[in-house]
Each structure stands twice: as C-alpha cells, then as structure tokens.
Protein backbone atom coordinates (compact mmCIF):
# COMPACT_ATOMS: atom_id res chain seq x y z
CA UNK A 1 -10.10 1.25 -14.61
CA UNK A 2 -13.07 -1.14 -15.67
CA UNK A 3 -13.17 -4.31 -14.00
CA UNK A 4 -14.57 -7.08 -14.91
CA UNK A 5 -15.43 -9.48 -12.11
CA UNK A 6 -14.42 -13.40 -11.71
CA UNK A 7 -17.36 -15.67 -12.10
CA UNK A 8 -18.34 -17.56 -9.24
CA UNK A 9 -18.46 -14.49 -6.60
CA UNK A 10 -20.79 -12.04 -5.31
CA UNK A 11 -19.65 -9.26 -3.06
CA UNK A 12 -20.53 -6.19 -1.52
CA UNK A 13 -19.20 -3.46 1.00
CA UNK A 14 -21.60 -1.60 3.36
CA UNK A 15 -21.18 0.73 6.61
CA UNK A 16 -21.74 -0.98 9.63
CA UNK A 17 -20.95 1.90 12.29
CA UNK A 18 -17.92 0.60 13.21
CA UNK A 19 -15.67 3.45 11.97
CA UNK A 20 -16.78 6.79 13.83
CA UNK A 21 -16.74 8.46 10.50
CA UNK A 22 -19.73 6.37 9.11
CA UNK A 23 -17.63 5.24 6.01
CA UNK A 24 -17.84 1.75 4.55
CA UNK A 25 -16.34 -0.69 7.16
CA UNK A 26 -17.89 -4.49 6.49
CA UNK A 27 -16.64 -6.22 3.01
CA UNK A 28 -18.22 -9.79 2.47
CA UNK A 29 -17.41 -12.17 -0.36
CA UNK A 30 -19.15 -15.19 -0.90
CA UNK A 31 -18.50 -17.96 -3.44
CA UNK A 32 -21.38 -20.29 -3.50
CA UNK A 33 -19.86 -23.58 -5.74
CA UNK A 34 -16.81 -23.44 -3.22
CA UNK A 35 -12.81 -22.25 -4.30
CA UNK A 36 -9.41 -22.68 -3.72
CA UNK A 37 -7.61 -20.54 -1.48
CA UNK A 38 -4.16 -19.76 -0.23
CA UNK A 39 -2.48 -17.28 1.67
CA UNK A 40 0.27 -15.19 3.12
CA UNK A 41 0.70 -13.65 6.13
CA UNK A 42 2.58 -10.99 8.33
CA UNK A 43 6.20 -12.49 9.35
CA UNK A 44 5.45 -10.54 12.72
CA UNK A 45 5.87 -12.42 16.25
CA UNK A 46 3.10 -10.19 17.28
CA UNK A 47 0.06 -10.95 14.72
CA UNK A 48 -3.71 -10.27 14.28
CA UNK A 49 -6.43 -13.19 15.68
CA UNK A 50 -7.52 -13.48 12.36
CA UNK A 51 -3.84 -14.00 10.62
CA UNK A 52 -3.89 -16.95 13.11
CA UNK A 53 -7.30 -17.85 12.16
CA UNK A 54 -6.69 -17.83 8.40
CA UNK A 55 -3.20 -19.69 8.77
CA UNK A 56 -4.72 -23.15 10.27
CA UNK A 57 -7.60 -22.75 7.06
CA UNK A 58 -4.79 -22.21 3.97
CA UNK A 59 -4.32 -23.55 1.68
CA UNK A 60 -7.75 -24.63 1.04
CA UNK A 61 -10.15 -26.66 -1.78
CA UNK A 62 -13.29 -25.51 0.08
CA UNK A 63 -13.78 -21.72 1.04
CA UNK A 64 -16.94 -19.62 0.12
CA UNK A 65 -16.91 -16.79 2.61
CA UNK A 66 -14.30 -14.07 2.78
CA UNK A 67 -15.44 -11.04 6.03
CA UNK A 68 -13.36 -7.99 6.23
CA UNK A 69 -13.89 -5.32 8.74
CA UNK A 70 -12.02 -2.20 8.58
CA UNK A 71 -11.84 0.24 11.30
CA UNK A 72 -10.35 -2.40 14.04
CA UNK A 73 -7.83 -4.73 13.77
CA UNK A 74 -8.67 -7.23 16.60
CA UNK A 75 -5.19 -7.37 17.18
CA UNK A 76 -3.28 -8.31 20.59
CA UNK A 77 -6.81 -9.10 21.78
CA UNK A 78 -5.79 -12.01 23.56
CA UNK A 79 -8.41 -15.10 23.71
CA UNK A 80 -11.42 -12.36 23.63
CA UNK A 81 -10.29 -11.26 20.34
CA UNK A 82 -9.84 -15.16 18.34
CA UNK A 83 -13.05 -15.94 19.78
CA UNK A 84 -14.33 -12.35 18.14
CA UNK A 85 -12.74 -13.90 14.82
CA UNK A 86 -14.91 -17.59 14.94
CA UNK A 87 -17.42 -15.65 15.79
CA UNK A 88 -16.84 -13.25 12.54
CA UNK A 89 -16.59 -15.79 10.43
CA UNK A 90 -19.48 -17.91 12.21
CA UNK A 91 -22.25 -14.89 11.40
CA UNK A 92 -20.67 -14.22 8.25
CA UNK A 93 -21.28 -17.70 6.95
CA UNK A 94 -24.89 -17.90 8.60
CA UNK A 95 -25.36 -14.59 6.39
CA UNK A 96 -24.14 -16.49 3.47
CA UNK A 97 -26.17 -20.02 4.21
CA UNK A 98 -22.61 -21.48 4.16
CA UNK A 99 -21.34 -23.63 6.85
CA UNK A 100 -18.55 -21.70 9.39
CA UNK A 101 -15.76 -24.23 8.43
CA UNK A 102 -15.96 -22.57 4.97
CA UNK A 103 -15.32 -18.88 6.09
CA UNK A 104 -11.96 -16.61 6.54
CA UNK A 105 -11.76 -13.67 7.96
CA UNK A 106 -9.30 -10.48 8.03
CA UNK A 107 -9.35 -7.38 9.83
CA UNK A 108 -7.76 -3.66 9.89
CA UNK A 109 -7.33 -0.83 11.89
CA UNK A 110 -6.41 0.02 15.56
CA UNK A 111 -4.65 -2.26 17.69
CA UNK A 112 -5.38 -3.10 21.10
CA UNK A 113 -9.61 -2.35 20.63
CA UNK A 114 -11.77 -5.24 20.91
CA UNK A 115 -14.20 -5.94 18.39
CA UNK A 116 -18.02 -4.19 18.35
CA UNK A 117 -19.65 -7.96 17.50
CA UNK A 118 -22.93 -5.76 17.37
CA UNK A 119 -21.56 -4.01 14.49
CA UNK A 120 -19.89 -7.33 13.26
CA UNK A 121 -23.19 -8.88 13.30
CA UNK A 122 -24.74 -6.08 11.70
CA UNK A 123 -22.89 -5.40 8.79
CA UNK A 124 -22.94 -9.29 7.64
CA UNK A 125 -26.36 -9.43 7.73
CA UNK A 126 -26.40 -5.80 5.31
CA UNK A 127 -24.05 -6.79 2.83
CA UNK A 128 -25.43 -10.72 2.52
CA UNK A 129 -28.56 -8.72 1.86
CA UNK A 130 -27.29 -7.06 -1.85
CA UNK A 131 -24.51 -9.23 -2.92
CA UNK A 132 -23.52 -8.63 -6.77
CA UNK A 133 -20.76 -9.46 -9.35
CA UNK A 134 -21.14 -6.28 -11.18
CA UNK A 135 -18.34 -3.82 -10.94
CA UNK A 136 -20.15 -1.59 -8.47
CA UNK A 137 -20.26 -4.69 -6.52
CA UNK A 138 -16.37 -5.32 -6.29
CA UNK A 139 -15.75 -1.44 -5.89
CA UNK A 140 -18.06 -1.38 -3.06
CA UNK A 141 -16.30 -4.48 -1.37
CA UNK A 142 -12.82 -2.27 -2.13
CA UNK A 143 -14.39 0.62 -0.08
CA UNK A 144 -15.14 -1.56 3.02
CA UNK A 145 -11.63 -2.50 3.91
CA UNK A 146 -9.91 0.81 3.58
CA UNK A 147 -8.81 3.11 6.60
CA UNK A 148 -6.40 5.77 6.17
CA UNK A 149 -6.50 5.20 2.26
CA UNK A 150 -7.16 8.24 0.12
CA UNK A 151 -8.56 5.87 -2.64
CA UNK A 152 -9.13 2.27 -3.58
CA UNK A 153 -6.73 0.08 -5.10
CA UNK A 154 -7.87 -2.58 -7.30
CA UNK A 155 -6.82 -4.32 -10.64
CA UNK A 156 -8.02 -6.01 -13.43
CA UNK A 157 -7.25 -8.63 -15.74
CA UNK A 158 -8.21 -10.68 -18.71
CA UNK A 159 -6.43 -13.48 -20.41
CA UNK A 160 -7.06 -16.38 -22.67
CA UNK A 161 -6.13 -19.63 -21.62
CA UNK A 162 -6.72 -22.85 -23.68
CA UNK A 163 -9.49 -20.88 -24.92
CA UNK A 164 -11.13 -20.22 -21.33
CA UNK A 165 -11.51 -16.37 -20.68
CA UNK A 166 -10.03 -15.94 -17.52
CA UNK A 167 -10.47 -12.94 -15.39
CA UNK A 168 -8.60 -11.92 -12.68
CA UNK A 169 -9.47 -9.01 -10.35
CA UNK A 170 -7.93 -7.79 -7.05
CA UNK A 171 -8.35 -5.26 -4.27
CA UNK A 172 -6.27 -3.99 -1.40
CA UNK A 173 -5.62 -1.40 1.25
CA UNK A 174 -2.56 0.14 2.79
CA UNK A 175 -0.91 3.68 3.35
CA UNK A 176 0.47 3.85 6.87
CA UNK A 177 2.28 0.70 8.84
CA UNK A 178 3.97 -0.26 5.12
CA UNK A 179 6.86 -2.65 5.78
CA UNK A 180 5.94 -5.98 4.70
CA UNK A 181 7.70 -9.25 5.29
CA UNK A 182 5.64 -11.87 3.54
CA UNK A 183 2.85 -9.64 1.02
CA UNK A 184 0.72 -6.17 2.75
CA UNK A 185 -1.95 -4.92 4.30
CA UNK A 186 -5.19 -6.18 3.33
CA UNK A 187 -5.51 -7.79 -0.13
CA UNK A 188 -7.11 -10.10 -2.17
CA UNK A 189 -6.84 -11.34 -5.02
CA UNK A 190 -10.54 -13.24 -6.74
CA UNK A 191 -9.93 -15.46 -10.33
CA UNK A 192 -12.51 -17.88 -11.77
CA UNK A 193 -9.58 -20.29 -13.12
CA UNK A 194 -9.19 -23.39 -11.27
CA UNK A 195 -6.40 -24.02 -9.50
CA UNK A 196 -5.47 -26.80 -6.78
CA UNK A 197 -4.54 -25.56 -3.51
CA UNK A 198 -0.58 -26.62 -3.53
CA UNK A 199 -0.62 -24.87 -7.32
CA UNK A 200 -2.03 -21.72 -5.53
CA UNK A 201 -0.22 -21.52 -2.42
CA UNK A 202 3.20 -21.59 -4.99
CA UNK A 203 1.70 -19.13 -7.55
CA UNK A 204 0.44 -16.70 -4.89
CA UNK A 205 4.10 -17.04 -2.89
CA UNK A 206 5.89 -16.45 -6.42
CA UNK A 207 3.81 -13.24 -6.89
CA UNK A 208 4.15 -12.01 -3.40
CA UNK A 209 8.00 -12.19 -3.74
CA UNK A 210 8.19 -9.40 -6.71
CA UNK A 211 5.08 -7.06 -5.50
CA UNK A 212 3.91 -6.72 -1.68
CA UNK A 213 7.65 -7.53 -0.39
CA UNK A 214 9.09 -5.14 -2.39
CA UNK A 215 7.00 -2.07 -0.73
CA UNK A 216 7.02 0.18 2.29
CA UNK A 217 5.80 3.44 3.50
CA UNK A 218 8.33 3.70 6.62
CA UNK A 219 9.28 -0.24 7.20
CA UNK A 220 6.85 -0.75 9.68
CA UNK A 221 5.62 -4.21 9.42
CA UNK A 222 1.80 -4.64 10.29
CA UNK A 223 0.37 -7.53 12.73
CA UNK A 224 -2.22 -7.67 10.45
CA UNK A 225 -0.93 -8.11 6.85
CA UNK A 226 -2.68 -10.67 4.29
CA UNK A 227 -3.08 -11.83 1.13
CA UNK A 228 -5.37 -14.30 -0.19
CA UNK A 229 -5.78 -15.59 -3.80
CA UNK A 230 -8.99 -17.01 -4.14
CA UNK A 231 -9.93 -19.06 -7.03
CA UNK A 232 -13.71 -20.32 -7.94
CA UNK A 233 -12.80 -22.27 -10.73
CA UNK A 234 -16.22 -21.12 -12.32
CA UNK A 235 -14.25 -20.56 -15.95
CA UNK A 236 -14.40 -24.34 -16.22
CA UNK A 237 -11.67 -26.88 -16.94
CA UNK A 238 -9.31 -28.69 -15.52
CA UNK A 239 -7.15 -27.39 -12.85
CA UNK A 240 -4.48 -25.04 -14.85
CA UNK A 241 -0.88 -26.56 -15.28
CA UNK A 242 2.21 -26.52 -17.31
CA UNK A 243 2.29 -23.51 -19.51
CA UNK A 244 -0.95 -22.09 -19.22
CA UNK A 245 -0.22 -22.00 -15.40
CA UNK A 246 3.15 -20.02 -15.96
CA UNK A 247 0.83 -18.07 -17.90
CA UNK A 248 -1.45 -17.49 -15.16
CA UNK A 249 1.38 -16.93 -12.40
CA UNK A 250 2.61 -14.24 -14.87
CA UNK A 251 -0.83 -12.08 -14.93
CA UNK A 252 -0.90 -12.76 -11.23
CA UNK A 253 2.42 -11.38 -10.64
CA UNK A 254 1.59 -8.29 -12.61
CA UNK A 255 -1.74 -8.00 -11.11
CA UNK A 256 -0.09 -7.75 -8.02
CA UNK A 257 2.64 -5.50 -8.54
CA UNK A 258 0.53 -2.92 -10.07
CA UNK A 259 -1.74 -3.22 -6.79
CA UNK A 260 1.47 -2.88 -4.68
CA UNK A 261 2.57 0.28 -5.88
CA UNK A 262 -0.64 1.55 -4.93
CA UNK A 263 0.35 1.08 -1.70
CA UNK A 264 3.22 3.54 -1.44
CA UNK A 265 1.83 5.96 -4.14
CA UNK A 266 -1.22 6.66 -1.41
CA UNK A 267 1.31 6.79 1.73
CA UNK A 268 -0.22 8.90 4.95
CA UNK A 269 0.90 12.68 3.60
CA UNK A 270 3.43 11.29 0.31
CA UNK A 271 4.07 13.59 -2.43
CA UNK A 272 5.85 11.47 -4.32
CA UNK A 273 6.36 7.60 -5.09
CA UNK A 274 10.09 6.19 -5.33
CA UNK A 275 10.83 3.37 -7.61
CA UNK A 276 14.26 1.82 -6.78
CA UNK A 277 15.69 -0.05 -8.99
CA UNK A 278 18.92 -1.95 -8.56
CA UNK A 279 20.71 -3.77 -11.66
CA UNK A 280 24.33 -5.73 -11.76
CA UNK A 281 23.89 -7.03 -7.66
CA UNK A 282 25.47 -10.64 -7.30
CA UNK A 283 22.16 -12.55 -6.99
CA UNK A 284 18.25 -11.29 -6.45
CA UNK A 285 18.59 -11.63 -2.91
CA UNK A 286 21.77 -8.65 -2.49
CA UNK A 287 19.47 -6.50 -4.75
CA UNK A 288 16.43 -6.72 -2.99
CA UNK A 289 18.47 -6.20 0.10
CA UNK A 290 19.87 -2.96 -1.19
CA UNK A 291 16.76 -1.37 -2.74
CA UNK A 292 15.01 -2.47 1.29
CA UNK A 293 17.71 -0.71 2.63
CA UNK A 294 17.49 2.66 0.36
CA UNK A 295 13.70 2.35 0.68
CA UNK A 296 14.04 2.67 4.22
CA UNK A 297 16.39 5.45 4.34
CA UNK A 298 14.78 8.55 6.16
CA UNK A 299 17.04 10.97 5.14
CA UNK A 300 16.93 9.38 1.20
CA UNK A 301 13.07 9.54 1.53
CA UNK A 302 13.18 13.45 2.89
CA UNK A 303 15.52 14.59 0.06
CA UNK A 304 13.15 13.19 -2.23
CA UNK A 305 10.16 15.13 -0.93
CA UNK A 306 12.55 18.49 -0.71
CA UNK A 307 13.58 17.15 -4.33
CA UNK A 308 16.94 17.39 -3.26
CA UNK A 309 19.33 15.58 -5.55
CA UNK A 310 21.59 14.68 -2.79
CA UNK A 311 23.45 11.75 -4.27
CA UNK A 312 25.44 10.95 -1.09
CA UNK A 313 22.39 9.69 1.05
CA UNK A 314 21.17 7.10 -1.73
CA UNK A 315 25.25 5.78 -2.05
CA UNK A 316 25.84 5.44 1.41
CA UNK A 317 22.81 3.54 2.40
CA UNK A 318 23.49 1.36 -0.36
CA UNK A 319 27.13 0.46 1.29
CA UNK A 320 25.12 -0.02 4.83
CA UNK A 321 23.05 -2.50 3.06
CA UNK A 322 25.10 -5.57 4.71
CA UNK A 323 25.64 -6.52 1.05
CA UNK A 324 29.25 -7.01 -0.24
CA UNK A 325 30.38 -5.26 -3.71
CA UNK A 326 32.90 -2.85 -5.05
CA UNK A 327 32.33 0.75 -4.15
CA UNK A 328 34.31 1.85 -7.31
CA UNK A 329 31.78 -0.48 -9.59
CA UNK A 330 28.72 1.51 -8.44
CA UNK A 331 26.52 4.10 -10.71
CA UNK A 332 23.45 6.40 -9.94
CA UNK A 333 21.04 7.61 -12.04
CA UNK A 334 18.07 9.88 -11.24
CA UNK A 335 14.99 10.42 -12.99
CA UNK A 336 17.11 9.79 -15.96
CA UNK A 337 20.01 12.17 -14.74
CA UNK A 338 23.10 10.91 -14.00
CA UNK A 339 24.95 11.42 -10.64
CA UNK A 340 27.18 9.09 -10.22
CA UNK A 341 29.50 6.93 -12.34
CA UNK A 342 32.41 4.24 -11.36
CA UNK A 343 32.20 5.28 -7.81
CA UNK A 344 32.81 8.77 -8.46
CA UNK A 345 30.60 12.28 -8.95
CA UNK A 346 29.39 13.11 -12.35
CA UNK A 347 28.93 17.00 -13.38
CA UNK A 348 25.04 17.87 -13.38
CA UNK A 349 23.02 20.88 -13.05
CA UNK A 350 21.38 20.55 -9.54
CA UNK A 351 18.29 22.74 -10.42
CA UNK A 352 17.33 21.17 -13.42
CA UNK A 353 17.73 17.57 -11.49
CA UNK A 354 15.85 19.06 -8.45
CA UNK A 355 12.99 19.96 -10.56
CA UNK A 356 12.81 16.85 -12.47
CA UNK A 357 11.41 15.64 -8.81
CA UNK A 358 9.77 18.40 -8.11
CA UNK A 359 7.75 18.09 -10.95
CA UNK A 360 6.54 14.52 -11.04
CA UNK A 361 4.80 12.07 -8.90
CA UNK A 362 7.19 9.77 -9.61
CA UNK A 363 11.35 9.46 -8.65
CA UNK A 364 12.82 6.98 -10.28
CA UNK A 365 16.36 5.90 -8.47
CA UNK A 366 18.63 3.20 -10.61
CA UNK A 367 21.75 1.88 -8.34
CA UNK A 368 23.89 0.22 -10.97
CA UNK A 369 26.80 -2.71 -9.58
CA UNK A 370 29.43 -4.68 -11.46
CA UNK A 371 28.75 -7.90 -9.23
CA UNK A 372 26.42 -9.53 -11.41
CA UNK A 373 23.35 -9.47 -14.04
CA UNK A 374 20.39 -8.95 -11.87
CA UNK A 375 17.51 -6.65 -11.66
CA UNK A 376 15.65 -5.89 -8.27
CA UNK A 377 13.00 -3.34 -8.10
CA UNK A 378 11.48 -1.85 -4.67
CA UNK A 379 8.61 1.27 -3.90
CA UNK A 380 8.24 3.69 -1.40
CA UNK A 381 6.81 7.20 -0.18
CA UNK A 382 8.52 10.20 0.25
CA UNK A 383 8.63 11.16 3.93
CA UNK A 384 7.55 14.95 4.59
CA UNK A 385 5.59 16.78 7.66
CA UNK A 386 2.24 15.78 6.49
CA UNK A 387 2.96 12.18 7.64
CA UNK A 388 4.43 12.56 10.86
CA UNK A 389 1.44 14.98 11.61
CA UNK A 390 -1.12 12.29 10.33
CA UNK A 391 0.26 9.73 12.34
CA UNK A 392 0.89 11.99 15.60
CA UNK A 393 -2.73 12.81 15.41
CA UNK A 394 -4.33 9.14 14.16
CA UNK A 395 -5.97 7.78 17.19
CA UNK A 396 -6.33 10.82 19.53
C-alpha cells in the first residue's frame, strides 16, 4: 500500500537498543507549525504513565512532538515511571527545538520494567537527526512502535474536500493483550486538514466506536492502549465543518477500521481472522454486545482454528450475551453456509463447510435476530497452540 504522507510532519523510526533484539524501538513525530490533537485511552483502572500523561494534554490546539518507544511499557512504574514520561517527552522536544509543553508521549511493551532513559535519550536524538515526510519516513516511524507484530499496519487516504486534497495516513501496533475498551494498542492517526480540538476529540471518539472497540485477540484489555488523531492543518483552510466534516469523519472511520482488523489478522500464533457480524439486534448497543461476547468465546475461537463448523458454540454464547431476544428468531450463517435457521439446525455437508475455513484466512460468522434492523460488526483471532506457546514463553 502507497502512502502518501500529511503535510506538516516529519517522522522517523530508529533502533535505540532498547529491545534486546536490536529492532526499531524509538518513533518520533514532529510537526513544526503546531496541530490539533485528541485522544483515547485504555478504560483500565490500572494504566500506563504515559496514558496519564497524554490524558491531562488532550484535546489540544498546540502539539508538535509525538515519542513512542516500543519494547517497555513504563507501566505500574509508580512515580519513577511518570517522571520517566516528562522526561520522554522533555528530550524528545529538546530533539525537536520544540518547547516540552508541546510533546506527548506513548509507550509499549513489558509491564513492571522501568524505563532505560539512556536509551530514551538516545534514540530522540537519532531519529530528530533524519526526520522525513516521504513514505520511507512514515514506514520507518510504523517499525519503531511494534513488538510482537509480524508486520506493520498502516493506512492511507486521499480525499477532496472543498477542493483541498486532504490526506490522511495512520499507523498502529497490536497482536497480543487485544481487548480494547475505548480504541487499541498503539495508534495514530496524522491528517493535514484542520480541525478544532472539540471537532477532533468527537470525530476521533465516533471512529473509535466502529473500529478499535470492535477488536480483540483474547479480551485482554492493555494498560497501555491509545489513539491519537493528530491534525496539522497544513492543507489550508478553515477548520472543516458541516458536510465536508461528515465527510472527513467518514474516511476517518474507514481509515480506522481497516487499521483495526490488522490487529486481529496478526494475533500472537492466529491462523485465521473472524469477522462477526450481527444483523436484526434491538439497538447497536445488544449487537455489539453479542458479537463481544462470541469474539471472546474460547471454545468458538478453537473451532475456528480446527475449522470445525460446530454451530452450537457460536448459538450459545450468543444467548450468554446478557442480551434479551427470541431464541426461535435467531439464524447462522458461515462463510456463506447456512447452519442455522429460526432457531433450529439446517442440513449441511460438514466437510465442505469445514474446508471453507480451512481454506481461507478469513471466517466470516453472520448471527441473524428478529429484534430489530441493526448491523454490528466485531474481529478476532482464532485461538490455537501457537499462541498459548508464544505467550507462555514471551518474557522468559
């Protein structure tokens, strides 16, 4: 995928020894005229120092420095680890010639390691030192906040807007600790529109509803998750607003979801990504609530990497959803099989069904319910050996 970068920001990614593997580990992005910036963060009691750090400074009118460090997570850190993050963001705006009130900061990794401000220090002053908006640039600055990732996620977008091009370009990491409860993991999202902070904080919010809280790997939701929409406003203008901005919260929404299911399609060991779909719940809420519920379903997500068409698990999590319909109301269909009809077993041949999963990357689950005219949509991993082995063996 070609992306073409926002005006307004440079970037880069580097390695700055703090993973033992010597892979990229420091992302810094700098926006020298100053941008809006909002953000959403892990619903977790137990969070990160820098989802603290970033909450007090979003939404925003003034940021131009955006460290990452991948690797450690500088979370439950106590009052050693915030004073790590002003001290993050404090050398990564001296890298940048920016003042530290400008800077946020966002970290991921282990929990419970303090931060090697060495290394910190280090890696700022590297990446300030061959900042770019080329593509190589922003792919770089993808690299440097991935950890257990087999690839990196990022998106692109172009649309026209009052006759301003206006890009839109976003990066993110996540495979393992997937159970979000406000947007995922690491991501960010960089546009050259401009935006006012309360427009952004709403857009951003509306996006994160339909993409990063519709995702997880095995429900686990991280201390450290954030998103950030960032917004230089280098495309020129007047902030966006009335259609153009639906416009805008559209591509955003998009952008995100395709970003999302990144996410799950690259969980620790996965062999296959589940889209669940849920149509005719009472209201968006009951759907969403259903499709979490499947999603989370061990024994739904280890039929799907046997690609066992076993009907019953995917029904019978639905009715443990906490969600009131009619049992007799609900259908299943499975990679375009059906399975289920009016709460009763439909006639299908089980090996051809079994290797309609077997065969693709993708299972595709559609829950149909009489109680309404909704659609809810939610992705996930598989769950086979290869994951529980990666995660017995991750920090030892």
């Amino acid at each position: 995928m070609a992306i073409e970068v926002p005006a307004g920001f440079v970037m880069n990614g580097v390695a700055a020894g703090i993973k033992k593997t010597g892979k990229d580990d420091f992302t810094l992005i700098h926006c020298p005229g100053g941008a809006t910036a909002a953000g959403v963060y892990t619903q977790n009691l137990v969070f990160a120092a820098p989802v603290g750090f970033d909450r007090a400074r979003t939404p925003s009118n003034n940021i131009r420095v955006i460290a990452v460090n991948s690797g450690n997570a500088n979370a439950c850190t106590g009052e050693r680890g915030m004073n790590d993050c002003k001290e993050m963001a404090r050398l990564a705006s001296v890298a940048c010639g920016e003042d530290e009130s400008t800077s946020l900061v966002m970290s991921t990794g282990v929990i419970g390691v303090f931060l090697p401000m060495d290394k910190i220090a280090n890696g700022a002053k590297l990446a300030a030192a061959n900042l770019g908006n080329s593509e190589a640039s922003f792919l770089a600055a993808a690299r440097g906040i991935m950890t257990t990732d087999q690839f990196h996620k990022v998106v692109g977008k172009t649309l026209d807007l009052g006759g301003r091009a206006i890009r839109l370009a976003g990066m993110c990491k996540g495979a393992g600790m997937i159970g979000p409860n406000m947007a995922t993991m690491l991501a960010i999202m960089l546009t050259d529109a401009k935006l006012t902070p309360a427009d952004a904080q709403r857009v951003l919010k509306a996006a994160t509803d339909e993409s990063f809280n519709c995702i997880s790997v095995e429900g686990h939701t991280s201390t450290n998750d954030t998103l950030l929409l960032v917004a230089s406003g280098a495309a020129g203008g007047e902030p966006l607003s009335g259609s153009d901005l639906q416009k805008f919260q559209a591509a955003l929404t998009d952008a995100c979801i395709e970003l999302a299911q990144q996410i799950p399609d690259d969980g620790e060991g996965a062999s296959h990504l589940i889209c669940i779909e849920i149509k005719g719940a009472k209201d968006q809420a009951s759907g969403q609530q259903i499709a979490r519920t499947v999603a989370n379903s061990a024994l739904v997500k280890t039929a799907v990497a046997g690609a066992d068409p076993n009907w019953g698990r995917i029904v019978s999590a639905a009715g443990y959803a906490g969600v009131p319909f009619q049992p007799e109301g609900v259908g299943l269909i499975v990679n375009g099989h059906e399975l289920y009809r009016a709460g009763a077993p439909v006639a299908f041949d089980a090996k051809t069904v079994s290797a309609a999963i077997k065969n693709n990357r993708k299972t595709d689950i559609t829950l149909t319910f009489t109680e309404g005219t909704t659609t809810s949509r939610f992705w996930t991993s598989d769950l086979n050996v290869n994951y529980v082995r990666f995660n017995a063996d991750y920090t030892t």
